[in-house]
C-alpha atoms as a PDB file:
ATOM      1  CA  UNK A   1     -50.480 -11.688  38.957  1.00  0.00           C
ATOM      2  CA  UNK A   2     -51.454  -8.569  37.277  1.00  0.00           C
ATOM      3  CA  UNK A   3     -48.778  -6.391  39.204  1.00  0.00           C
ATOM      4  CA  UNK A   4     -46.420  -9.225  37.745  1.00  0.00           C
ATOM      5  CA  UNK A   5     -47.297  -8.203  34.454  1.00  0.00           C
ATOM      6  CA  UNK A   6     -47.686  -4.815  34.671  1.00  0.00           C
ATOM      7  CA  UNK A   7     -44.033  -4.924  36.304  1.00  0.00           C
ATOM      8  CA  UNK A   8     -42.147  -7.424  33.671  1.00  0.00           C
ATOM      9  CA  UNK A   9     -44.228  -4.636  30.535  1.00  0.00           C
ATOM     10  CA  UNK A  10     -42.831  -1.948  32.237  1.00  0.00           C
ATOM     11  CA  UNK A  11     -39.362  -3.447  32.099  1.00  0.00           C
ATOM     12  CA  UNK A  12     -39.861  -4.154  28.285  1.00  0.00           C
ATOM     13  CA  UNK A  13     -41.154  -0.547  27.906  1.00  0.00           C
ATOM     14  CA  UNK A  14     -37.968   0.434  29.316  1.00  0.00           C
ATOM     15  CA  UNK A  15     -35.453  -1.760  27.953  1.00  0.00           C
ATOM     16  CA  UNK A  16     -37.200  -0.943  24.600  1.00  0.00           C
ATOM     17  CA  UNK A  17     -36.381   2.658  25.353  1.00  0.00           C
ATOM     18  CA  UNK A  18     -32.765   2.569  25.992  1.00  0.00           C
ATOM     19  CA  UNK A  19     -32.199   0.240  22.852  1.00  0.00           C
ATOM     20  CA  UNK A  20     -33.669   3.527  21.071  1.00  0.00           C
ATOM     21  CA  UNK A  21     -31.210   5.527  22.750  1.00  0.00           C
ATOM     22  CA  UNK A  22     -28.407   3.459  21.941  1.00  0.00           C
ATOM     23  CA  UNK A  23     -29.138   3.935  18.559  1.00  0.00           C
ATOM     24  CA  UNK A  24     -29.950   7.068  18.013  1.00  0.00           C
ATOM     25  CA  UNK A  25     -26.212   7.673  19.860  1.00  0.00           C
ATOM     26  CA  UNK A  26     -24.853   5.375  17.585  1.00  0.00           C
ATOM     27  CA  UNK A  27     -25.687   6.621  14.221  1.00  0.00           C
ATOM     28  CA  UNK A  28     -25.138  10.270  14.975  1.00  0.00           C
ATOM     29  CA  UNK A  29     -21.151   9.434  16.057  1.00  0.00           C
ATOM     30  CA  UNK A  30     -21.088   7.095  12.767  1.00  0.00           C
ATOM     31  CA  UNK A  31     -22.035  10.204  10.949  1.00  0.00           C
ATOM     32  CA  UNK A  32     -18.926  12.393  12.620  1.00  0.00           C
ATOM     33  CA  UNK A  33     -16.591   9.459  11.038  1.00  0.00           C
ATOM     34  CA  UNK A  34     -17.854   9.190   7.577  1.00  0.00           C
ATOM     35  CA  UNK A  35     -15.795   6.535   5.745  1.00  0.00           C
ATOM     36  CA  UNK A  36     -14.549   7.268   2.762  1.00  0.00           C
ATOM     37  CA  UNK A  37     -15.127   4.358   0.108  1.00  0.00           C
ATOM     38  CA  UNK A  38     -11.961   3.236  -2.145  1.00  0.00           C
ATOM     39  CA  UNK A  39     -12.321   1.009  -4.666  1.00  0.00           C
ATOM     40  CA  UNK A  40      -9.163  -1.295  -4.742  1.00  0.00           C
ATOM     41  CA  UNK A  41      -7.782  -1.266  -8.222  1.00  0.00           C
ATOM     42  CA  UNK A  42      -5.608  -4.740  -9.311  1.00  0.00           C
ATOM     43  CA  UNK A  43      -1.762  -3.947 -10.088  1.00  0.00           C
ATOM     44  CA  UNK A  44      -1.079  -4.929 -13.291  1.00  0.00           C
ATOM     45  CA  UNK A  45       0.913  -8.223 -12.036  1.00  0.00           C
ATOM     46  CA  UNK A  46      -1.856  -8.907  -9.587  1.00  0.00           C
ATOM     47  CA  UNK A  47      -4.342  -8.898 -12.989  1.00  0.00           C
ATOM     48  CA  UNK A  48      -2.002 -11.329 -14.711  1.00  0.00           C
ATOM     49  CA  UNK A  49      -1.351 -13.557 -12.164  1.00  0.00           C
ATOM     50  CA  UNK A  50      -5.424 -13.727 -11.739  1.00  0.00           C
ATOM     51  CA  UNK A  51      -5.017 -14.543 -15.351  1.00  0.00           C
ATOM     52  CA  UNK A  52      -2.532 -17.051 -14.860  1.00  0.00           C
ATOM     53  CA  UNK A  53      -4.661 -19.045 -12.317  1.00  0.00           C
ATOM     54  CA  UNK A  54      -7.507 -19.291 -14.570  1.00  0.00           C
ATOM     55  CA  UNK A  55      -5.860 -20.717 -17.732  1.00  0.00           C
ATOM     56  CA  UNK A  56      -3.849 -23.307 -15.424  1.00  0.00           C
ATOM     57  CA  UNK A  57      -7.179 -23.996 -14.292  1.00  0.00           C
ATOM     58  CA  UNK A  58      -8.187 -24.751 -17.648  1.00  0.00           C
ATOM     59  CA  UNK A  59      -4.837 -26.272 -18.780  1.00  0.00           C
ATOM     60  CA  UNK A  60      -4.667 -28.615 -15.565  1.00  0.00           C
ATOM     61  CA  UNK A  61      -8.143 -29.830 -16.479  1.00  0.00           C
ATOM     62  CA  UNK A  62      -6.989 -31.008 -20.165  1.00  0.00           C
ATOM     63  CA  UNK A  63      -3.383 -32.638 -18.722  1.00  0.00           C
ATOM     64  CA  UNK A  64      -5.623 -34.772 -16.453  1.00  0.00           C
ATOM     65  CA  UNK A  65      -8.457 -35.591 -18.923  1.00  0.00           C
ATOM     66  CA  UNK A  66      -5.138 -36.373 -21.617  1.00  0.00           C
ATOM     67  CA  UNK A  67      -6.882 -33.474 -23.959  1.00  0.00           C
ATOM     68  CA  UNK A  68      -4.576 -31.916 -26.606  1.00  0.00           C
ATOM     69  CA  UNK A  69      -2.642 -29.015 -24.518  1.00  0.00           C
ATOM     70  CA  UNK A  70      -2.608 -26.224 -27.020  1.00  0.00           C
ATOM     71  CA  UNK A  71      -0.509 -23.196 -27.392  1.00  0.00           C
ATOM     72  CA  UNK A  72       1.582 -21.591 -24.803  1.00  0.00           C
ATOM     73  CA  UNK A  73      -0.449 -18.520 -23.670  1.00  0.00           C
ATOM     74  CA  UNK A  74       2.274 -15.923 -24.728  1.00  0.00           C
ATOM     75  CA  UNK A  75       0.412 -13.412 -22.510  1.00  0.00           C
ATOM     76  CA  UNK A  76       2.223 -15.151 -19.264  1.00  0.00           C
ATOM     77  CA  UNK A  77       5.727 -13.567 -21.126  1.00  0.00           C
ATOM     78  CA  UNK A  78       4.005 -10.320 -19.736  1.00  0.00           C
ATOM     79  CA  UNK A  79       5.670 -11.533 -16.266  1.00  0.00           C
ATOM     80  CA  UNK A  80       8.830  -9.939 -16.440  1.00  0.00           C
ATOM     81  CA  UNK A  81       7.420  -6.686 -17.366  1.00  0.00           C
ATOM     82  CA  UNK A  82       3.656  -5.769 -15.874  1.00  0.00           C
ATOM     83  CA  UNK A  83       3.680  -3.302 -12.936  1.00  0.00           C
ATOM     84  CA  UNK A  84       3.506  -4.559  -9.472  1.00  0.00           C
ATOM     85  CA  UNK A  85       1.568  -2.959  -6.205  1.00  0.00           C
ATOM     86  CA  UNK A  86       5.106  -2.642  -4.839  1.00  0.00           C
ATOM     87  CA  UNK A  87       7.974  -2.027  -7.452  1.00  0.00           C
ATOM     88  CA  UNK A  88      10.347  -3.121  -4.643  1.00  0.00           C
ATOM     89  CA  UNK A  89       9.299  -6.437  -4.658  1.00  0.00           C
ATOM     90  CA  UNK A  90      10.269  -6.887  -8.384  1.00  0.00           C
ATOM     91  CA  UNK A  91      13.878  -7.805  -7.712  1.00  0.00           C
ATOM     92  CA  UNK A  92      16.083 -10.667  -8.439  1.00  0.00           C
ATOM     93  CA  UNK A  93      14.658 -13.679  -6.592  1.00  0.00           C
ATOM     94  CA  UNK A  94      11.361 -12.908  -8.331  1.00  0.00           C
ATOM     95  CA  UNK A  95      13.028 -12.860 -11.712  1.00  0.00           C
ATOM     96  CA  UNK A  96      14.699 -16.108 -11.288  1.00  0.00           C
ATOM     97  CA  UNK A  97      11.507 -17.987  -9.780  1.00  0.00           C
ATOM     98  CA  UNK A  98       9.249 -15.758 -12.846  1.00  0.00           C
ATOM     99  CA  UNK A  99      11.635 -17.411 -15.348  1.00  0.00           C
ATOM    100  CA  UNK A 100      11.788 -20.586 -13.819  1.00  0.00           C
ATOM    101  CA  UNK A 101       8.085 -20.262 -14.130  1.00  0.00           C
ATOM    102  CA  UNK A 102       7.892 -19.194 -17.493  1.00  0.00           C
ATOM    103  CA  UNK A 103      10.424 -22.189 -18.731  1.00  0.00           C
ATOM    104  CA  UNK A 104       8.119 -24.943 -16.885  1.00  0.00           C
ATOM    105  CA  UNK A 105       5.236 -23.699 -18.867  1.00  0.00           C
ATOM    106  CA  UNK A 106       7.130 -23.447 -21.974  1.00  0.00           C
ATOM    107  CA  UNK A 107       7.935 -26.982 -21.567  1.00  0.00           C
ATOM    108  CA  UNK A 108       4.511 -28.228 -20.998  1.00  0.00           C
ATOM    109  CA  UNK A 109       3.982 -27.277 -24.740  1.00  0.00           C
ATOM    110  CA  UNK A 110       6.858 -28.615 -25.763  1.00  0.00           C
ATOM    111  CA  UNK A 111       7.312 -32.023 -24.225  1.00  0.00           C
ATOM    112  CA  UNK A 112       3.434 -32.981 -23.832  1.00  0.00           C
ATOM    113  CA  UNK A 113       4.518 -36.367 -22.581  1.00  0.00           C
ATOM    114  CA  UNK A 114       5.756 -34.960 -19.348  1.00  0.00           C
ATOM    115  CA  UNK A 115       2.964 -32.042 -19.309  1.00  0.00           C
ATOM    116  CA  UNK A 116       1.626 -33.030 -15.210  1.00  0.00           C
ATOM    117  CA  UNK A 117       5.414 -32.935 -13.969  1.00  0.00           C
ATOM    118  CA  UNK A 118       6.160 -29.810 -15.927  1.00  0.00           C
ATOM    119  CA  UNK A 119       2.843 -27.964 -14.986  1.00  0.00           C
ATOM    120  CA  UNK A 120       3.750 -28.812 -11.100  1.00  0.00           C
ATOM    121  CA  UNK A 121       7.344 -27.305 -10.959  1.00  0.00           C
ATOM    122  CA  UNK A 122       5.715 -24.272 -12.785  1.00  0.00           C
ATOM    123  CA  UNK A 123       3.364 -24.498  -9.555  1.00  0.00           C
ATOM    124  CA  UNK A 124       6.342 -24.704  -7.283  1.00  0.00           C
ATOM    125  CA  UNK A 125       7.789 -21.719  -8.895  1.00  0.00           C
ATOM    126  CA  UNK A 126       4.783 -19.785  -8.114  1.00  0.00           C
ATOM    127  CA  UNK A 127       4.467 -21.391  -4.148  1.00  0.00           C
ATOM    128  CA  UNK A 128       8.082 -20.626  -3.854  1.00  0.00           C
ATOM    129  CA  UNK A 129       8.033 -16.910  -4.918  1.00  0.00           C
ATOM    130  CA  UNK A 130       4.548 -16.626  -2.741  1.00  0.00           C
ATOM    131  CA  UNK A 131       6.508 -18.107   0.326  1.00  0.00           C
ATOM    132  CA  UNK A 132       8.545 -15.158  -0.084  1.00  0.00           C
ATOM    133  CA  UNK A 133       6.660 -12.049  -1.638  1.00  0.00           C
ATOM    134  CA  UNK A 134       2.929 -12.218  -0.796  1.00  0.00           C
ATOM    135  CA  UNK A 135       1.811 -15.278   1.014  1.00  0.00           C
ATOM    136  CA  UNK A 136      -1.677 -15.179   0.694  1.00  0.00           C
ATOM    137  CA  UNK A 137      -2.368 -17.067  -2.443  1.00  0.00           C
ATOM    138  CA  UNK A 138      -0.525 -20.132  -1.470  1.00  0.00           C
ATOM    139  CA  UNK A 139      -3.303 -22.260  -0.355  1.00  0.00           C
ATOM    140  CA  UNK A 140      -5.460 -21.088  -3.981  1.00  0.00           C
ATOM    141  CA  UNK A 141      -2.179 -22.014  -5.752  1.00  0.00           C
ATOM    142  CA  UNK A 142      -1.353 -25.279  -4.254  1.00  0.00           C
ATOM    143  CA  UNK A 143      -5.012 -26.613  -5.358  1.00  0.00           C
ATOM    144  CA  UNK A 144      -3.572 -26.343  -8.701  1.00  0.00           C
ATOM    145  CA  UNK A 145      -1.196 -29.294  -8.111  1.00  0.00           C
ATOM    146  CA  UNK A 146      -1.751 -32.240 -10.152  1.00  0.00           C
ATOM    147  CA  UNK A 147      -2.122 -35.458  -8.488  1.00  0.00           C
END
């Protein structure tokens, strides 16, 4: 019994040993390839698009609740002119789905009675342009959909 145990430490001792090892190898290649931090830095369309999403947040939450709408946030005008990550990707089909945007919200304000079916096309605007351009925020845009 004691050989037993003296056998299964010794194992431990050794297993414990080339764990070290590994280790020690480990951090002294991950010094040879230092990585070099950025900090990612929001185009100014990416910035006012997060923008966007938070006041439809805000103005979804007051169609549904049948709260007084407000004033169309003339910031979202800033559409058709705020840099993009990719310059290429302003061309014409974003222009036409921006304004198509752009007059959906206007209309919101204007014809309150109609606000939820006005806020969603403004939402399709912005899936259909994503489909397109930069898929990744579909599935955060699409939970803006009133039901």
């Amino acid at each position: 019994m004691k050989k037993y145990l003296l056998l299964v430490g010794f194992c431990f001792l050794i297993s414990c040993n080339k764990k070290e090892d590994k280790a020690e190898c480990s951090s002294t290649s991950s010094d040879k390839k230092e990585k070099k931090f950025e900090m990612y830095e929001m185009s100014e369309m990416a910035a006012l698009m997060e923008q966007m999403y938070v006041d439809n947040q805000r103005l979804k939450e007051r169609i549904k609740n049948g709260d007084t709408i407000g004033k169309f946030p003339n910031h979202f005008l800033k559409i058709h002119k705020a840099v993009m990550t990719d310059e290429s990707e302003n061309d014409i089909f974003f222009k036409e789905q921006a304004a198509l945007f752009i007059k959906a919200q206007e209309l919101i304000y204007k014809d309150p009675k109609n606000a939820k079916e006005h806020f969603n096309e403004g939402i399709n605007a912005c899936v259909r342009c994503h489909e397109v351009k930069c898929g990744g925020p579909i599935p955060k845009i699409k939970k803006l959909y009133i039901q």
